[in-house]
C-alpha atoms as a PDB file:
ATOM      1  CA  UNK A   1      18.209  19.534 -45.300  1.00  0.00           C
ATOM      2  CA  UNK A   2      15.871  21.018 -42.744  1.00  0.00           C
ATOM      3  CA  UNK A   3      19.072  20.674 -40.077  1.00  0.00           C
ATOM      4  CA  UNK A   4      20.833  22.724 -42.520  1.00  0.00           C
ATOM      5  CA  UNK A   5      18.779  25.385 -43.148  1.00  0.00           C
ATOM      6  CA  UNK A   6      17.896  25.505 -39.295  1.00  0.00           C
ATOM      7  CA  UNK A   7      21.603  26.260 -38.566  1.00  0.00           C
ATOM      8  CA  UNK A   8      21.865  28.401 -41.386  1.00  0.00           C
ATOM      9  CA  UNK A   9      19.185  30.763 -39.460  1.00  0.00           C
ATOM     10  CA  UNK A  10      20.450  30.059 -36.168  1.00  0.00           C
ATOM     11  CA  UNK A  11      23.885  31.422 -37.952  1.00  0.00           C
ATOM     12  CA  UNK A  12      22.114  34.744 -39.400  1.00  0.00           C
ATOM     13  CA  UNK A  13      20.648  35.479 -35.999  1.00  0.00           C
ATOM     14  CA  UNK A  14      23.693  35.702 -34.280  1.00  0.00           C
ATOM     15  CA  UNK A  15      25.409  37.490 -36.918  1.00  0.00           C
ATOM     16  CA  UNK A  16      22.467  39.941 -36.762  1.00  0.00           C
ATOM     17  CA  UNK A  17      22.732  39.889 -32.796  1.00  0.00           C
ATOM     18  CA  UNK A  18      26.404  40.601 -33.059  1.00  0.00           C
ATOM     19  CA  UNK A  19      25.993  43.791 -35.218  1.00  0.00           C
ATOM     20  CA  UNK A  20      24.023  45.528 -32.643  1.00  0.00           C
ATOM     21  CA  UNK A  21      26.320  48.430 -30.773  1.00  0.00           C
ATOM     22  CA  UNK A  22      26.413  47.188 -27.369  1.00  0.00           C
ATOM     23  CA  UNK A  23      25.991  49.875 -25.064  1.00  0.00           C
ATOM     24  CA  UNK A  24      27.355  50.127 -21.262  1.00  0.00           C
ATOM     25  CA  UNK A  25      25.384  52.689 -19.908  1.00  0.00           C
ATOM     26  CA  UNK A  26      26.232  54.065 -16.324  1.00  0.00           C
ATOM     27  CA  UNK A  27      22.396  55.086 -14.775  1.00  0.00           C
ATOM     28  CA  UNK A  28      18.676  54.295 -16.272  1.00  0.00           C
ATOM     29  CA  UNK A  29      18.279  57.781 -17.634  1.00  0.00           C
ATOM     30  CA  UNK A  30      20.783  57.566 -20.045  1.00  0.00           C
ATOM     31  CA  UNK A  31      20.155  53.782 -21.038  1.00  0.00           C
ATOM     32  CA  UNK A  32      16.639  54.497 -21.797  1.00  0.00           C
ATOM     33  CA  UNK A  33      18.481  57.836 -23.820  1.00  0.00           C
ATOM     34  CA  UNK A  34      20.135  54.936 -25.924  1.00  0.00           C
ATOM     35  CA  UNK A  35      17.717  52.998 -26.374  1.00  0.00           C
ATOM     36  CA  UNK A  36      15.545  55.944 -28.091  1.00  0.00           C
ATOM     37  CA  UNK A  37      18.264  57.030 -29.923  1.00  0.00           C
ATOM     38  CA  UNK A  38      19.998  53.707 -31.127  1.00  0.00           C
ATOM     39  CA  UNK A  39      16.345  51.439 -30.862  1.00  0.00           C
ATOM     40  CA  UNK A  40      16.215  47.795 -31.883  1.00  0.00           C
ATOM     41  CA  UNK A  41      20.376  48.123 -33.423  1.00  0.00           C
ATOM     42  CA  UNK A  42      21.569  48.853 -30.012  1.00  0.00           C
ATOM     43  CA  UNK A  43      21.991  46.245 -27.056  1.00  0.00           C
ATOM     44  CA  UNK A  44      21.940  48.230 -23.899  1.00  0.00           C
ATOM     45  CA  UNK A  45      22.925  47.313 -20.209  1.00  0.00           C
ATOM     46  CA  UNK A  46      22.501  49.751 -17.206  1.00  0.00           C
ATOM     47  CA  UNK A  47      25.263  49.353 -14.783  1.00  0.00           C
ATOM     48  CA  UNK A  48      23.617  51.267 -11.812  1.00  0.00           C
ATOM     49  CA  UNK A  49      20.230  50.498 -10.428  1.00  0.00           C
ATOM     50  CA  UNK A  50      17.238  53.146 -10.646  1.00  0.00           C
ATOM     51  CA  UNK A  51      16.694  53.048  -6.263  1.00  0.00           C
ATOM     52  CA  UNK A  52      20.847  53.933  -5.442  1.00  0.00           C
ATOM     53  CA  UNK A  53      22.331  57.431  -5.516  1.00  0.00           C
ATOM     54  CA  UNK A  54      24.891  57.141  -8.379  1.00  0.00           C
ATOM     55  CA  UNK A  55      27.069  59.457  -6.630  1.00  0.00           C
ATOM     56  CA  UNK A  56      27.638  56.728  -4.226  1.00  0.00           C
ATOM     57  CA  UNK A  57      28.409  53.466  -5.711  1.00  0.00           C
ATOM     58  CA  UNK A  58      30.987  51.233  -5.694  1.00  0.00           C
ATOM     59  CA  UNK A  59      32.811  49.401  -9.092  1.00  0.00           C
ATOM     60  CA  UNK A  60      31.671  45.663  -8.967  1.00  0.00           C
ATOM     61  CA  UNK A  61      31.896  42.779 -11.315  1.00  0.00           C
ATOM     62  CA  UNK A  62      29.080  42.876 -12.721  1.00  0.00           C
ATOM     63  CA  UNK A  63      29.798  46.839 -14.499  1.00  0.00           C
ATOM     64  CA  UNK A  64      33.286  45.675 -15.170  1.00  0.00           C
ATOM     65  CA  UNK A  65      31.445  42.529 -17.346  1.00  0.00           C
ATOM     66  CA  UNK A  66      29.555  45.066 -19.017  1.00  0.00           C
ATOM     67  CA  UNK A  67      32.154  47.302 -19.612  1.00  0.00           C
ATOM     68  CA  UNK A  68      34.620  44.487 -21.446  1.00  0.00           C
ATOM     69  CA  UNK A  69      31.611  43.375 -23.831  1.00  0.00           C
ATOM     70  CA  UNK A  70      30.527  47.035 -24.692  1.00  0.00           C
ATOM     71  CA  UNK A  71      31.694  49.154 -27.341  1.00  0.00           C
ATOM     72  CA  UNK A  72      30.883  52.151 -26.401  1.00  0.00           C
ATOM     73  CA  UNK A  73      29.925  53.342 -22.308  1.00  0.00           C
ATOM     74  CA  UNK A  74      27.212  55.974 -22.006  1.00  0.00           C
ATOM     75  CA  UNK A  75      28.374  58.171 -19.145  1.00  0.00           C
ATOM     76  CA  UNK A  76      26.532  61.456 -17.201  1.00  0.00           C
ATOM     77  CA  UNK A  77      29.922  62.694 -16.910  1.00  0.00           C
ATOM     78  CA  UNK A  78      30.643  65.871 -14.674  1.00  0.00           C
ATOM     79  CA  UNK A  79      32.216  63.332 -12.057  1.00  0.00           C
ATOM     80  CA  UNK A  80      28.427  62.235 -11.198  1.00  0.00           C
ATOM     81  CA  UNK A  81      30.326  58.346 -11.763  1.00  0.00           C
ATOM     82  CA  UNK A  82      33.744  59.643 -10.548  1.00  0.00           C
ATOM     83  CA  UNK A  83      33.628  57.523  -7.596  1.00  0.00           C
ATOM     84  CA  UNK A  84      32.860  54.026  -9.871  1.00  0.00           C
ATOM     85  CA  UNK A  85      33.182  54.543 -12.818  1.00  0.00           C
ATOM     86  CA  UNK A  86      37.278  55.005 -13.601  1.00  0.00           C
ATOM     87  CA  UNK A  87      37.879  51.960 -11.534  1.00  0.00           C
ATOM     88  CA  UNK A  88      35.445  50.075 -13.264  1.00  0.00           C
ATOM     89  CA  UNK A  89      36.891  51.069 -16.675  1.00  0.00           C
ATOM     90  CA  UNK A  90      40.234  49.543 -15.286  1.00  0.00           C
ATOM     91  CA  UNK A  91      38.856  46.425 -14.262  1.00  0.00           C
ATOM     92  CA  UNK A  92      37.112  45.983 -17.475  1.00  0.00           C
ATOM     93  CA  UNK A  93      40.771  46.026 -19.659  1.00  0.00           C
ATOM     94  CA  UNK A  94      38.632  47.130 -22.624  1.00  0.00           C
ATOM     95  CA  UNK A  95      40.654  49.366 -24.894  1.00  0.00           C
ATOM     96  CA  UNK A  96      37.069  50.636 -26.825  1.00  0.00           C
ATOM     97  CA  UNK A  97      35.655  52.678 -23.963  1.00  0.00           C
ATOM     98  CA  UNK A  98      38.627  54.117 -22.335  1.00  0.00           C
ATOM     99  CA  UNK A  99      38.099  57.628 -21.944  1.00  0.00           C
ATOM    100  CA  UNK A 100      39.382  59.284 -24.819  1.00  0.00           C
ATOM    101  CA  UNK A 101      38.337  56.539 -27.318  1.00  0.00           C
ATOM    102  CA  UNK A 102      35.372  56.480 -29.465  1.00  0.00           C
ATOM    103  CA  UNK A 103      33.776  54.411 -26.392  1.00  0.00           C
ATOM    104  CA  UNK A 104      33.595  56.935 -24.282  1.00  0.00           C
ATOM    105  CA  UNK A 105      30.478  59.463 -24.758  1.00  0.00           C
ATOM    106  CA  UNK A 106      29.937  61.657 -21.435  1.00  0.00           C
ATOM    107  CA  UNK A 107      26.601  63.466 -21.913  1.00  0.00           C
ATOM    108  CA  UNK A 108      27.629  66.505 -19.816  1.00  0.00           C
ATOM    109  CA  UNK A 109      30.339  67.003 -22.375  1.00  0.00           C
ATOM    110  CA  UNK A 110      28.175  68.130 -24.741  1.00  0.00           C
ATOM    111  CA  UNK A 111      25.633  70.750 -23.627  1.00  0.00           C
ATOM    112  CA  UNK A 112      26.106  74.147 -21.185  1.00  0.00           C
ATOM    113  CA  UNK A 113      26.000  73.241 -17.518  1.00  0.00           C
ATOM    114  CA  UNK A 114      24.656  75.458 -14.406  1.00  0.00           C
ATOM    115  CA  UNK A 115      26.812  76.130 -11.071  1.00  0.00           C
ATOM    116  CA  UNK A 116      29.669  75.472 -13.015  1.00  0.00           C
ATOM    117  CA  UNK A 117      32.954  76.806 -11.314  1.00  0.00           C
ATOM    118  CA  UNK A 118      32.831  75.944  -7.906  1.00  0.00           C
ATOM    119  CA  UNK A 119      35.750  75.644  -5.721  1.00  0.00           C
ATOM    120  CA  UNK A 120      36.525  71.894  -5.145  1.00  0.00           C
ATOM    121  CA  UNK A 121      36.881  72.151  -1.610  1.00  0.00           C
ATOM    122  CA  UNK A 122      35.433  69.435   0.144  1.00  0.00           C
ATOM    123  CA  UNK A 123      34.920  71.934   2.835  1.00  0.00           C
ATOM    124  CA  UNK A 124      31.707  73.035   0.428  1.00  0.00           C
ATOM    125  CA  UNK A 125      30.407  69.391   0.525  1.00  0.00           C
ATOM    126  CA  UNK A 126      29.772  67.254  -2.497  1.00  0.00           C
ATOM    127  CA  UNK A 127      30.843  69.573  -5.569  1.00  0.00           C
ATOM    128  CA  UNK A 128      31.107  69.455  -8.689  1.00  0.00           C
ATOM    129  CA  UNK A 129      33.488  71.749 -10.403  1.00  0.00           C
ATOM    130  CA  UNK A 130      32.740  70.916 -13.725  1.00  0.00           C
ATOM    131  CA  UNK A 131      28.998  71.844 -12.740  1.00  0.00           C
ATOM    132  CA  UNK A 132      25.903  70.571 -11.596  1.00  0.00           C
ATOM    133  CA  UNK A 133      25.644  66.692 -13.239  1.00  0.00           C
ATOM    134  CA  UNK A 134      21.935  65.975 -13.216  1.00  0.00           C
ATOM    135  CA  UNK A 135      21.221  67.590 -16.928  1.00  0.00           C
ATOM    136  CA  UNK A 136      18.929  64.201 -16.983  1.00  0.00           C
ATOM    137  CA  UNK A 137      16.031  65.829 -15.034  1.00  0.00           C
ATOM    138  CA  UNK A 138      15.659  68.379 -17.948  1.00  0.00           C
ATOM    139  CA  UNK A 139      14.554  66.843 -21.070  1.00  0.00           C
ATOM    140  CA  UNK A 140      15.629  69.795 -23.711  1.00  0.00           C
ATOM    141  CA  UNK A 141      19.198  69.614 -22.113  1.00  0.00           C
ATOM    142  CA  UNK A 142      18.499  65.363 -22.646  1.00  0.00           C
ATOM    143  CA  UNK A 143      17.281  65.862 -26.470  1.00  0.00           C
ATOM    144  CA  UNK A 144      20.879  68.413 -26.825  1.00  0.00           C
ATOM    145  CA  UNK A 145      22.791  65.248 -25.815  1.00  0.00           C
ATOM    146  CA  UNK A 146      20.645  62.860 -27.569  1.00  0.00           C
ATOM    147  CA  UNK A 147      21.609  64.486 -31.085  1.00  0.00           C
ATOM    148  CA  UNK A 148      24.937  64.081 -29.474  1.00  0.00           C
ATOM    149  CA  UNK A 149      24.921  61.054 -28.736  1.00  0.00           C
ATOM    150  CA  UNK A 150      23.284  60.121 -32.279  1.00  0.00           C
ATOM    151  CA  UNK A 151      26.326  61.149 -34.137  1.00  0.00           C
ATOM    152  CA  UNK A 152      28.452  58.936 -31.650  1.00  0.00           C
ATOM    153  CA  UNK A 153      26.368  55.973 -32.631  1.00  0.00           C
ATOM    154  CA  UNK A 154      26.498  56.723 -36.206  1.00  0.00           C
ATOM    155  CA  UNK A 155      30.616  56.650 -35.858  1.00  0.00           C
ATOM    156  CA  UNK A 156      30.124  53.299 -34.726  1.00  0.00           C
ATOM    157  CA  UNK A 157      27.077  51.844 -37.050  1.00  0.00           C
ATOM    158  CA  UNK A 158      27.239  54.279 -40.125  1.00  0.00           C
ATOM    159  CA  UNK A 159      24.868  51.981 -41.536  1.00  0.00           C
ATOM    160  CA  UNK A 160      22.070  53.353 -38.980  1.00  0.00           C
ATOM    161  CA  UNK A 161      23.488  56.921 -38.838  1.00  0.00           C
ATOM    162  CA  UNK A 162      20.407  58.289 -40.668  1.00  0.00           C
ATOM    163  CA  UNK A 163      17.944  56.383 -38.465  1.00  0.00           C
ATOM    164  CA  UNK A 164      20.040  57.743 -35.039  1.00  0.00           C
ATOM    165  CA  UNK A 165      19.398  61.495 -36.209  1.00  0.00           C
ATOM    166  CA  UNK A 166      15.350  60.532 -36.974  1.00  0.00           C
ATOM    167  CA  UNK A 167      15.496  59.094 -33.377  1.00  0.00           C
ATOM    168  CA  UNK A 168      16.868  61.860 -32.158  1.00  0.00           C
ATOM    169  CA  UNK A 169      14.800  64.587 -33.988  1.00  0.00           C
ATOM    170  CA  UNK A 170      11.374  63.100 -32.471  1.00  0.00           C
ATOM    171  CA  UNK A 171      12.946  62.776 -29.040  1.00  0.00           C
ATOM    172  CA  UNK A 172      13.469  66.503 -29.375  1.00  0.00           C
ATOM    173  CA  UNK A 173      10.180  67.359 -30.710  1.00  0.00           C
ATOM    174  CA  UNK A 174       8.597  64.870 -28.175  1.00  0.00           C
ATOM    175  CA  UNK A 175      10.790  67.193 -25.239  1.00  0.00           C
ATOM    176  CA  UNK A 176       9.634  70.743 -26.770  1.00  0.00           C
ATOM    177  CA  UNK A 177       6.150  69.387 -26.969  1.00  0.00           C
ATOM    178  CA  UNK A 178       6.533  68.293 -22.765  1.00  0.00           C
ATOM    179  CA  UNK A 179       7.877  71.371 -22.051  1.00  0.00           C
ATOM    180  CA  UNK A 180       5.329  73.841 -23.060  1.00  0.00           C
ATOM    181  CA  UNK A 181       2.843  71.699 -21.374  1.00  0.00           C
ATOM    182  CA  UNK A 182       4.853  72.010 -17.754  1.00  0.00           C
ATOM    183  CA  UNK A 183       5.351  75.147 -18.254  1.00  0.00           C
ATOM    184  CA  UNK A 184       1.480  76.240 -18.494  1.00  0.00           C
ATOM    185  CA  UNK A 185       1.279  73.897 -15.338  1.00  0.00           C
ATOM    186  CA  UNK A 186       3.480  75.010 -13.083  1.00  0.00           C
ATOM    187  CA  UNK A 187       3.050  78.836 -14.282  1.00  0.00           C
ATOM    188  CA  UNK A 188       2.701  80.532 -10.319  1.00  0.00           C
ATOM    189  CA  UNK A 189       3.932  77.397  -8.053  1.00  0.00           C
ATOM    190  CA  UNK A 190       4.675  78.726  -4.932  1.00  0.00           C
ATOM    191  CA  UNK A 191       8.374  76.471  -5.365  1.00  0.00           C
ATOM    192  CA  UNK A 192       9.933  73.516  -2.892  1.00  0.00           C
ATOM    193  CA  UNK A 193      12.610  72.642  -0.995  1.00  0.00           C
ATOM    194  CA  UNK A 194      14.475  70.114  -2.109  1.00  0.00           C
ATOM    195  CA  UNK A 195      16.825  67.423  -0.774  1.00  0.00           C
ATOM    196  CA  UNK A 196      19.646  67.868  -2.927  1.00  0.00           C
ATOM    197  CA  UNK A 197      20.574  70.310  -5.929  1.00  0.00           C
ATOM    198  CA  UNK A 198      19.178  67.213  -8.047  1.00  0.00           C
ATOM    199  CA  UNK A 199      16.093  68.888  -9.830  1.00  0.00           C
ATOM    200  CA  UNK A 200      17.569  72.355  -9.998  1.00  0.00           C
ATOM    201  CA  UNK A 201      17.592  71.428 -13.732  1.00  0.00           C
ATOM    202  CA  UNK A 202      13.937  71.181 -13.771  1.00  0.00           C
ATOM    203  CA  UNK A 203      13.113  74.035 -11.324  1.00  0.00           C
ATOM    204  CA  UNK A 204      14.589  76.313 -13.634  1.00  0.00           C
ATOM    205  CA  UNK A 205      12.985  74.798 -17.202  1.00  0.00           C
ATOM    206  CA  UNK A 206       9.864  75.882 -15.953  1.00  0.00           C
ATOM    207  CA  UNK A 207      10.567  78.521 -13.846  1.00  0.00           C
ATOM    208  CA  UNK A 208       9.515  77.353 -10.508  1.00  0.00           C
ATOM    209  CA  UNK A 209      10.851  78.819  -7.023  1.00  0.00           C
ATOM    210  CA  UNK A 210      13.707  76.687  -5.149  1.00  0.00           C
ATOM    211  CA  UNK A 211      13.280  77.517  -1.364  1.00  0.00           C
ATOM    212  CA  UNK A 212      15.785  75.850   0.214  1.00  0.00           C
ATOM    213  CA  UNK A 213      17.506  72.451   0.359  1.00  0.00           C
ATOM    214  CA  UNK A 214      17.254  69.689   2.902  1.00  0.00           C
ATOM    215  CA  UNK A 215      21.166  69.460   2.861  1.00  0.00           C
ATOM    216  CA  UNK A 216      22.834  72.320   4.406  1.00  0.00           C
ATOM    217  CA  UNK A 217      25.708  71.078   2.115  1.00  0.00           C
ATOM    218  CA  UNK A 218      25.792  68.988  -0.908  1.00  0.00           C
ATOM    219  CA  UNK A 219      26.140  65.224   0.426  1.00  0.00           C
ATOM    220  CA  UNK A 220      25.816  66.452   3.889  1.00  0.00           C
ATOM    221  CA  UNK A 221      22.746  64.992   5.642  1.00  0.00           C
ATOM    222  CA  UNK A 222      20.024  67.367   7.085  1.00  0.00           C
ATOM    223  CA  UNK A 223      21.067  68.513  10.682  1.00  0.00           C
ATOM    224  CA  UNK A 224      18.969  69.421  13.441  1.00  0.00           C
ATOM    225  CA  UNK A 225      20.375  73.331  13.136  1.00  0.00           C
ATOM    226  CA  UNK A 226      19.795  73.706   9.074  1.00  0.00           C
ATOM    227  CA  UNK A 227      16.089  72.553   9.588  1.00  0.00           C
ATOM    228  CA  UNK A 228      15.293  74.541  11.755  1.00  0.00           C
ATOM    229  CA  UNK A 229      16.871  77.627  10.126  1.00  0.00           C
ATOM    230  CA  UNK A 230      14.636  76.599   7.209  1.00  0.00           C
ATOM    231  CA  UNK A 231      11.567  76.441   9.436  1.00  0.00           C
ATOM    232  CA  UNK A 232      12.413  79.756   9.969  1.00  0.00           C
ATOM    233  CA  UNK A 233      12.962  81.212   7.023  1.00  0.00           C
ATOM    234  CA  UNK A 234       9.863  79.241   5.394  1.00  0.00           C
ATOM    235  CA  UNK A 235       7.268  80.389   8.263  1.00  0.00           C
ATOM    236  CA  UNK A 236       4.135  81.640   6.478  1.00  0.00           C
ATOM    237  CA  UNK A 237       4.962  80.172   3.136  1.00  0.00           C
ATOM    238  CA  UNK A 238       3.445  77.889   0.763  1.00  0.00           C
ATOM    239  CA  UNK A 239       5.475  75.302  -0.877  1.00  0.00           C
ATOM    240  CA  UNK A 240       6.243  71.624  -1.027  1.00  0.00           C
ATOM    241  CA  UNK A 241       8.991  69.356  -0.334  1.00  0.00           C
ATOM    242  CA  UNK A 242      10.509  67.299  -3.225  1.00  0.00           C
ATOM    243  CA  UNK A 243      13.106  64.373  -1.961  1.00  0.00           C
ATOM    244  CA  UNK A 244      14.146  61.070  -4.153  1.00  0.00           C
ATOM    245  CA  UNK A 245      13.509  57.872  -3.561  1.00  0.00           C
ATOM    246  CA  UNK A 246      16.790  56.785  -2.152  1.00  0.00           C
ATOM    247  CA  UNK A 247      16.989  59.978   0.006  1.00  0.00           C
ATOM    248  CA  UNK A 248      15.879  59.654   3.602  1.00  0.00           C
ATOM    249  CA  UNK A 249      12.200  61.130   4.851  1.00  0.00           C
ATOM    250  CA  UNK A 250      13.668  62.921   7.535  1.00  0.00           C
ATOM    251  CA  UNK A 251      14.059  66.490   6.715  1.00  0.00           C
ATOM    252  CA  UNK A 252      10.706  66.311   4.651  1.00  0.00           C
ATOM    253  CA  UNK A 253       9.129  64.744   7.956  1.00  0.00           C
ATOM    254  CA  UNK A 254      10.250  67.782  10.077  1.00  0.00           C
ATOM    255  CA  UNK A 255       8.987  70.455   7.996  1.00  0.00           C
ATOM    256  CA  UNK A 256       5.890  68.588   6.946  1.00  0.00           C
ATOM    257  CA  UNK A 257       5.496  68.723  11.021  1.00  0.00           C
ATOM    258  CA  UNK A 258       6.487  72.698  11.513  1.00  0.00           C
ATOM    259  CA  UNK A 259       5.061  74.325   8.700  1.00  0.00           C
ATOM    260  CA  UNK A 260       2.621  71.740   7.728  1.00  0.00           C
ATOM    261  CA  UNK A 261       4.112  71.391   4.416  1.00  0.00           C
ATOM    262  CA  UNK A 262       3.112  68.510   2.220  1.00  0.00           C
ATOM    263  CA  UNK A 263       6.234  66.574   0.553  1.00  0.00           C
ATOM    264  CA  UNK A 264       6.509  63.871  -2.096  1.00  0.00           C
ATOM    265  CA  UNK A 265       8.893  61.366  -2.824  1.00  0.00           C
ATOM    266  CA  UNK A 266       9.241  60.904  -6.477  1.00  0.00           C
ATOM    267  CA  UNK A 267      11.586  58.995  -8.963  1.00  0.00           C
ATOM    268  CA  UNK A 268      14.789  60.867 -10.611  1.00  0.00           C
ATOM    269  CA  UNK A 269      15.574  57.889 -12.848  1.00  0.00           C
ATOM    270  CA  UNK A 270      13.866  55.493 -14.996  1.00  0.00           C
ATOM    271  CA  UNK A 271      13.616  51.662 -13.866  1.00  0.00           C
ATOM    272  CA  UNK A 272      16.668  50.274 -15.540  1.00  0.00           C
ATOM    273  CA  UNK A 273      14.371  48.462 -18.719  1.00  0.00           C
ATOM    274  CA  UNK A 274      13.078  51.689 -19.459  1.00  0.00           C
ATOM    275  CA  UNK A 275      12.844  51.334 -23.362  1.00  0.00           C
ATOM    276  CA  UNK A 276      10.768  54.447 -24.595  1.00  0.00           C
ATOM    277  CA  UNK A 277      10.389  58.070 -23.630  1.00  0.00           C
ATOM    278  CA  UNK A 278       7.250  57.867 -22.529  1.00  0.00           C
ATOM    279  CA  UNK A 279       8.265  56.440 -18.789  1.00  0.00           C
ATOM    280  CA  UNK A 280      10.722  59.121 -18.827  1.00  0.00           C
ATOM    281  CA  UNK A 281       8.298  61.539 -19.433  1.00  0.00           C
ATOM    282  CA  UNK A 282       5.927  60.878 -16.942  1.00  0.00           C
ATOM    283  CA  UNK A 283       8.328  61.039 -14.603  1.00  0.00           C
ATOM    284  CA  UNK A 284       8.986  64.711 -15.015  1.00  0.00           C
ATOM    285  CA  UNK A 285       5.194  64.600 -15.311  1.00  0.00           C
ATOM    286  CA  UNK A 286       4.851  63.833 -11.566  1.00  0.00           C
ATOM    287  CA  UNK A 287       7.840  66.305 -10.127  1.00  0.00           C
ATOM    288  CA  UNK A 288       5.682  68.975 -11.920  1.00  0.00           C
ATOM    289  CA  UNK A 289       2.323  67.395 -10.569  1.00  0.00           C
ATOM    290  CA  UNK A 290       3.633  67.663  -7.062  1.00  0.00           C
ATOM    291  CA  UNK A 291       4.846  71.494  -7.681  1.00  0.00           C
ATOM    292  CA  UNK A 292       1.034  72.099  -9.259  1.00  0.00           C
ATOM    293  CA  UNK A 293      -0.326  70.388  -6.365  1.00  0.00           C
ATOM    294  CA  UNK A 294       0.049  73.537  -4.010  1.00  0.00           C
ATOM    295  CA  UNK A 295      -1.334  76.520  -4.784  1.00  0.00           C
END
């Protein structure tokens, strides 16, 4: 009898297991985004790692197994994963998250996007058309696509729909509460260069000066001539260079070394296990820190 009832449980566990929405999502920002939103009745993977510029990846096995056990893929969108992510999708043969399908969410989809329009020339370096992808450094733009993303979730678990909204409702009242915190703290930064158009999200939530970027082109590495046009242009200024962790010291070096600058390397995603807002959250914390930090 005790066998029995044993594999009885053993049974309901992995019936309960099986009812969880299992979620593909493409980078750490928008698995920890599930995980808020869908908590303990979704089962999330995060295809990219947290150190590697998503824009640069490469479809392997391992995001293909992902993709065929998921029922739904949590996506950026605005090509960020163009160069992955379709042949992944292929490679996967799962009808559920082909674009189009229930299974497909793209964030950018679903909230207003700056430096839309650009030509896609390759001739202007890495652009995106559809606009500028990294919404995820801006946590009110996150919330938007939380509620979003909610609704999604609810399509696929209507059981949990109601809980989804709650989720997202705090996450939004946990981002308006941030946000009038960084704003009060960055009110006067002098502003920063910055590698890449990566923050420009966050430089404009709370209002803080961009000075330049490290790229003369988007995905173009610094050159020799762009630095020391910004050297140039910078000379007598206050400000601060801001560069990610898997973008190289170089350019930050140089002007920390002409204009005596300080710069900080800092975080744009989450680690991939990232299961609350609160690690989100102090990330942002330190981009603003740094900005605070010069005065």
């Amino acid at each position: 009898m005790k066998r029995v009832i044993i594999g009885m449980l053993l049974m309901l566990a992995a019936v309960a297991a099986s009812a969880e929405v299992r979620v593909a999502a493409t980078v750490p920002n928008m698995g920890m985004l599930a995980r808020v939103i869908g908590g303990d009745a979704v089962d999330v993977t995060v295809m990219a790692p947290a150190d590697r510029d998503a824009h640069y990846l490469e479809a392997r096995p391992s995001m293909m197994a992902a993709l065929r056990r998921a029922d739904v893929v949590v996506a950026v969108g605005a090509e960020l994963e163009v160069g992955w992510l379709p042949a992944a999708l292929q490679g996967a043969n799962n009808p559920r998250v082909q674009v189009g399908r229930t299974g497909y969410f793209e964030g950018a989809a679903h909230i207003e996007l700056i430096e839309a329009g650009a030509a896609a020339d390759r001739a202007g370096g890495d652009v995106h058309p559809a606009g500028n992808p990294h919404f995820y450094m801006d946590p009110q733009r996150m919330a938007e696509v939380g509620f979003a993303l909610a609704e999604r979730l609810g399509r696929l678990d209507s059981d949990n729909a109601e809980r989804f909204l709650e989720n997202a409702e705090r996450f939004a009242a946990m981002a308006d509460e941030r946000v009038a915190a960084w704003l009060e703290r960055a009110e006067d930064v002098p502003g920063a260069v910055l590698y890449h158009k990566d923050a420009n999200y966050l430089m404009r939530l709370i209002d803080a000066p961009i000075l330049g970027y490290l790229e003369p082109l988007p995905g173009i590495p610094p050159t020799a001539r762009h630095l020391r046009g910004l050297v140039r242009d910078l000379d007598g200024r206050d400000g601060i260079t801001l560069y990610t962790d898997f973008q190289p010291s170089r350019g930050a070096d140089f002007l920390e070394r002409e204009l005596g600058w300080p710069s900080r390397q800092l975080p744009n995603q989450v680690s991939t296990t990232a299961d609350d807002a609160e690690e989100y959250f102090e990330m942002i914390d330190r981009w603003v820190e740094a900005l605070a930090s010069v005065r």
